[in-house]
Protein backbone atom coordinates (compact mmCIF):
# COMPACT_ATOMS: atom_id res chain seq x y z
CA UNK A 1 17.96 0.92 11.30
CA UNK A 2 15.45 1.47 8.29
CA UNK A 3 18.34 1.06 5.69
CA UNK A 4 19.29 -2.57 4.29
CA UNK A 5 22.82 -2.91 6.12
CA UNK A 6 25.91 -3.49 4.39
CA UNK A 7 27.99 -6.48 5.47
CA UNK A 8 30.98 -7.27 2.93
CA UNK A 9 31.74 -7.95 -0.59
CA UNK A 10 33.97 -10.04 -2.04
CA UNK A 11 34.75 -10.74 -5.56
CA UNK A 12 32.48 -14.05 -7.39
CA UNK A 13 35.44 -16.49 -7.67
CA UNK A 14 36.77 -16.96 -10.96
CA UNK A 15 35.55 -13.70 -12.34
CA UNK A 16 36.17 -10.02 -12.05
CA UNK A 17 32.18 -9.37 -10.67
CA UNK A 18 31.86 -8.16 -7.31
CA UNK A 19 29.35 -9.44 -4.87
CA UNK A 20 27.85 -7.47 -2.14
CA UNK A 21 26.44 -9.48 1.45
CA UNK A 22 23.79 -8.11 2.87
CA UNK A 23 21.34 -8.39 5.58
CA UNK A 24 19.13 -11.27 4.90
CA UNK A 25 15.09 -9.85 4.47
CA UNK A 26 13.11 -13.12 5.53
CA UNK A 27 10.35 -11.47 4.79
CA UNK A 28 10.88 -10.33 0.65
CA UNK A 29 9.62 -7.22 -0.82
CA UNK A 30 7.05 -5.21 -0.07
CA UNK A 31 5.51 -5.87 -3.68
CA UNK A 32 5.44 -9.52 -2.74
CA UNK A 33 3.37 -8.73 -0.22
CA UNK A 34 1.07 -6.70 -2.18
CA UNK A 35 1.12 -9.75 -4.81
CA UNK A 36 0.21 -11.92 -2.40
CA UNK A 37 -2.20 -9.73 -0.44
CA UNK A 38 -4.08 -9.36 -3.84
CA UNK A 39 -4.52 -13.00 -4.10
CA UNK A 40 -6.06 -12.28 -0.77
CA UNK A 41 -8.29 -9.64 -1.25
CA UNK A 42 -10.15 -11.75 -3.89
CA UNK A 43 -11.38 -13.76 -0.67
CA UNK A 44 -11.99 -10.96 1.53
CA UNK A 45 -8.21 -10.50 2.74
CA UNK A 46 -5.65 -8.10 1.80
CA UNK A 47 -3.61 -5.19 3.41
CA UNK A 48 -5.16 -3.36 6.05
CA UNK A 49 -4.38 0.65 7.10
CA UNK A 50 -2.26 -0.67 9.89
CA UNK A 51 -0.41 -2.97 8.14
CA UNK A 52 0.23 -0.06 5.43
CA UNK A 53 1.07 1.99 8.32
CA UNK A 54 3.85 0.31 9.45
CA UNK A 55 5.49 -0.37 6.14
CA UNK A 56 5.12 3.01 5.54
CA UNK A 57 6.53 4.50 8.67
CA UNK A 58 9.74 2.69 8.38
CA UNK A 59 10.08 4.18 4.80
CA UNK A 60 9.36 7.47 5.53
CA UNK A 61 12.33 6.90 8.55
CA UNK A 62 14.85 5.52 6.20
CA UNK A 63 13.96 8.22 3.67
CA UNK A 64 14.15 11.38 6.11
CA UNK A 65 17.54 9.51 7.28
CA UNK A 66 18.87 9.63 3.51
CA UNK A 67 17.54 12.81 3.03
CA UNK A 68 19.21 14.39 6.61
CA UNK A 69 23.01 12.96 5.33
CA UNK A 70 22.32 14.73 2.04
CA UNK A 71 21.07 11.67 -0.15
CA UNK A 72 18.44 10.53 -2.98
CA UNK A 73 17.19 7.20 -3.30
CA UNK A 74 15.83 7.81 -6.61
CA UNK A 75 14.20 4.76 -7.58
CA UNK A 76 11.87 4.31 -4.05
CA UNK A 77 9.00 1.68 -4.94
CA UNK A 78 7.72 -0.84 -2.70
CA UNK A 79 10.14 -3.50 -4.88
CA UNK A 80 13.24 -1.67 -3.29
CA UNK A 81 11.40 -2.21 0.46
CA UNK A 82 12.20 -5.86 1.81
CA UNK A 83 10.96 -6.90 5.12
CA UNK A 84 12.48 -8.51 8.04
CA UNK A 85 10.97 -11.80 10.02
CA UNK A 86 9.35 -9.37 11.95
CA UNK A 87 7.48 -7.27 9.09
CA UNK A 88 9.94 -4.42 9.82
CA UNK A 89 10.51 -2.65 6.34
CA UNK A 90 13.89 -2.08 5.34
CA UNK A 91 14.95 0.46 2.39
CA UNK A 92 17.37 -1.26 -0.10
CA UNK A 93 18.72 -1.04 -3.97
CA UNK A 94 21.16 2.13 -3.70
CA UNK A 95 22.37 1.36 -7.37
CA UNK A 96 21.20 4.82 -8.54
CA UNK A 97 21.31 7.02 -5.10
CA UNK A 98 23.16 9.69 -5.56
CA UNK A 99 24.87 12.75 -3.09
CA UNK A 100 23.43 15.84 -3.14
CA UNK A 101 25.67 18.92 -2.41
CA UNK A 102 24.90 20.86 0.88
CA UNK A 103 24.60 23.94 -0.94
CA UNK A 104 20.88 25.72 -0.73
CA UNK A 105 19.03 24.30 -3.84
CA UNK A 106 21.21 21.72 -4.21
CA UNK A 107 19.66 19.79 -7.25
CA UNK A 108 20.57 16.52 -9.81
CA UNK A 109 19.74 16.34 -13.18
CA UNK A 110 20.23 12.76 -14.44
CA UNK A 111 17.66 11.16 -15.71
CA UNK A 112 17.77 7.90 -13.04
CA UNK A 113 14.87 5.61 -11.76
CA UNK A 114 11.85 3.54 -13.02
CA UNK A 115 10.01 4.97 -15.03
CA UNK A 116 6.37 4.56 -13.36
CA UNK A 117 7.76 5.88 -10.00
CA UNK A 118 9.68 8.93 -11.33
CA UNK A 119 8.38 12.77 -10.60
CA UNK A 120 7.63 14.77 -13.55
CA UNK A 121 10.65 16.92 -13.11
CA UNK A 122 12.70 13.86 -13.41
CA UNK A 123 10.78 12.60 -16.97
CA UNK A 124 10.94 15.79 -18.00
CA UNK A 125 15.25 16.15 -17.50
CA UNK A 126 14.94 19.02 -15.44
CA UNK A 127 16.69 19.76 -12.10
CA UNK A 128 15.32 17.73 -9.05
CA UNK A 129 16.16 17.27 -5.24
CA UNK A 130 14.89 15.31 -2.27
CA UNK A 131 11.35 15.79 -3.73
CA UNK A 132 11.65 13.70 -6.31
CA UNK A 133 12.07 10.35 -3.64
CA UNK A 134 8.56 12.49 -2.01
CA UNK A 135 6.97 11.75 -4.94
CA UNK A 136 8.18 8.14 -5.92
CA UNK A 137 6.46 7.58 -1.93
CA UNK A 138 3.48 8.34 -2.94
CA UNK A 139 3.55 5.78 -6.31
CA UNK A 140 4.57 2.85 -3.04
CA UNK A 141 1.31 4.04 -0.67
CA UNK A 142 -0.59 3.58 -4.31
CA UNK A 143 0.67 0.45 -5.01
CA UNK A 144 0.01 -0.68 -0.98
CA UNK A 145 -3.49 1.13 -1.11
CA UNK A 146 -4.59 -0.55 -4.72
CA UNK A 147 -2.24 -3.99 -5.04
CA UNK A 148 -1.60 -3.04 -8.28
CA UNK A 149 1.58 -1.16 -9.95
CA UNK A 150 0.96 2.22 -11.20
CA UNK A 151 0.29 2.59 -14.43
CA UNK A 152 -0.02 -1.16 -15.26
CA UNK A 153 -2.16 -0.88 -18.46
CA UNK A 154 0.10 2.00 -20.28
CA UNK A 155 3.04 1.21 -21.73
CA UNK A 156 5.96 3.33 -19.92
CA UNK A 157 6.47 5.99 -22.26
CA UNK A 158 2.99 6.90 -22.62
CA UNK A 159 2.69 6.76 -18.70
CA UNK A 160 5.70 9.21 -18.71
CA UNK A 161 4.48 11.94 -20.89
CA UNK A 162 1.06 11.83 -19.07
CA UNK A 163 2.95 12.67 -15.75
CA UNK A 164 5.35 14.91 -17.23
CA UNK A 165 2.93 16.70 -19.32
CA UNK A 166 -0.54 16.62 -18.53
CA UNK A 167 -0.22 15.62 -14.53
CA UNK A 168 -1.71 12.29 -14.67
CA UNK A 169 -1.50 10.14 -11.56
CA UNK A 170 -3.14 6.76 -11.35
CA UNK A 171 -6.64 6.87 -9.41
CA UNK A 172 -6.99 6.08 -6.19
CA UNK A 173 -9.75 3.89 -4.99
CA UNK A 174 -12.74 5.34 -3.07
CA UNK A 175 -11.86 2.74 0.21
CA UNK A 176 -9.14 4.93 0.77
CA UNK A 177 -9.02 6.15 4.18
CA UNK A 178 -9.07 10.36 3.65
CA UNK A 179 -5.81 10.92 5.70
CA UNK A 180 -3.62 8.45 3.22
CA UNK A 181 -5.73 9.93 0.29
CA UNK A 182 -3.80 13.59 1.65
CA UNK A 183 -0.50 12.51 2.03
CA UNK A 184 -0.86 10.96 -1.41
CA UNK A 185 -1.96 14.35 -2.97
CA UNK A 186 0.51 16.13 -1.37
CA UNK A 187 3.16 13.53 -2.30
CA UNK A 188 1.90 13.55 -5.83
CA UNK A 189 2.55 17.79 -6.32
CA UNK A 190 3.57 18.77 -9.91
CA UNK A 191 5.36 21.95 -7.81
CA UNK A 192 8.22 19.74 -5.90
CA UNK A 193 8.31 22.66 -3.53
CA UNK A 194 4.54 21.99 -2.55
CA UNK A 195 5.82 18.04 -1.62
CA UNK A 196 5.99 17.56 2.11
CA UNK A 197 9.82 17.19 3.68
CA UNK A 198 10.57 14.05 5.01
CA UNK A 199 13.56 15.42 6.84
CA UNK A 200 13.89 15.89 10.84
């Protein structure tokens, strides 16, 4: 239920594209909402914990769903979360998932995502699992937490090295409540192994 549905597809008359129909998302992206709630904040508005709460807690389900059938998002960020009518969050854009074997240790190597949301062992072409989606998480609590998209003022390969290389991670601002600040840490490990499980 956390997972954009899949309806049909049917091919775009006259050509050879395919088009997908999915669920319809009244309520856009989550980073239209953090757009528009940082219009808001300027007069005293903006996202409160809760409502970053419940975004949250439906990604989190969709992702420990993925990640319990053996699957990687790789490119989680809040653009890839729409929301119904209701303000339930959806997980969508599976362009890049991939399947991960069901061996122990089962990793990917290709180098898939955007770059500001990627974990260093991703940047750095090295074998990844589940953990990498962990830490993407953590860049979608930033952006809900700040209204802003991480890295904004480096240009994407300079953003990528810092991660990579020197374990930069954009900084948090001192409003944030102490238990999000954790998760976001913990999220945000260089060690993927150190990254909490979102599994059951």
């Amino acid at each position: 239920p956390f997972v954009t549905k899949y309806l049909a597809s049917t091919l775009v008359p006259g050509t050879s594209k395919l088009a997908i129909v999915m669920e319809y998302m009244a309520g856009g992206s989550a980073r239209h909402v953090v757009d528009e709630s940082a219009a808001e904040s300027e007069n005293g508005g903006g996202l409160g914990e809760g409502e970053i709460s419940f975004i949250t807690r439906d990604v989190l389900r969709a992702l420990a769903y993925l990640h319990d059938e053996g699957k990687i998002h790789r490119d989680v960020k809040a653009a890839n979360v729409l929301l119904t009518a209701d303000a339930e969050a959806r997980l969508a854009d599976f362009g890049v998932s991939g399947q991960m074997t069901h061996t122990l240790g089962a990793r990917r190597k290709t180098f898939t995502g955007t770059p500001f949301w990627m974990a260093p062992e991703v940047i750095r072409h090295e074998p990844y699992s589940k953990s990498a989606d962990v830490f993407s998480f953590g860049m979608i609590l930033f952006e809900l937490l700040t209204h802003q998209l991480p890295f904004a003022d480096q240009p994407a390969l300079q953003a990528a090295v810092a991660v990579a290389l020197a374990a930069a991670r954009p900084p948090l601002p001192d409003r944030c409540p102490p238990a999000l600040a954790r998760l976001v840490s913990l999220c945000w490990a260089s060690e993927s192994s150190e990254r909490p499980s979102f599994t059951y």
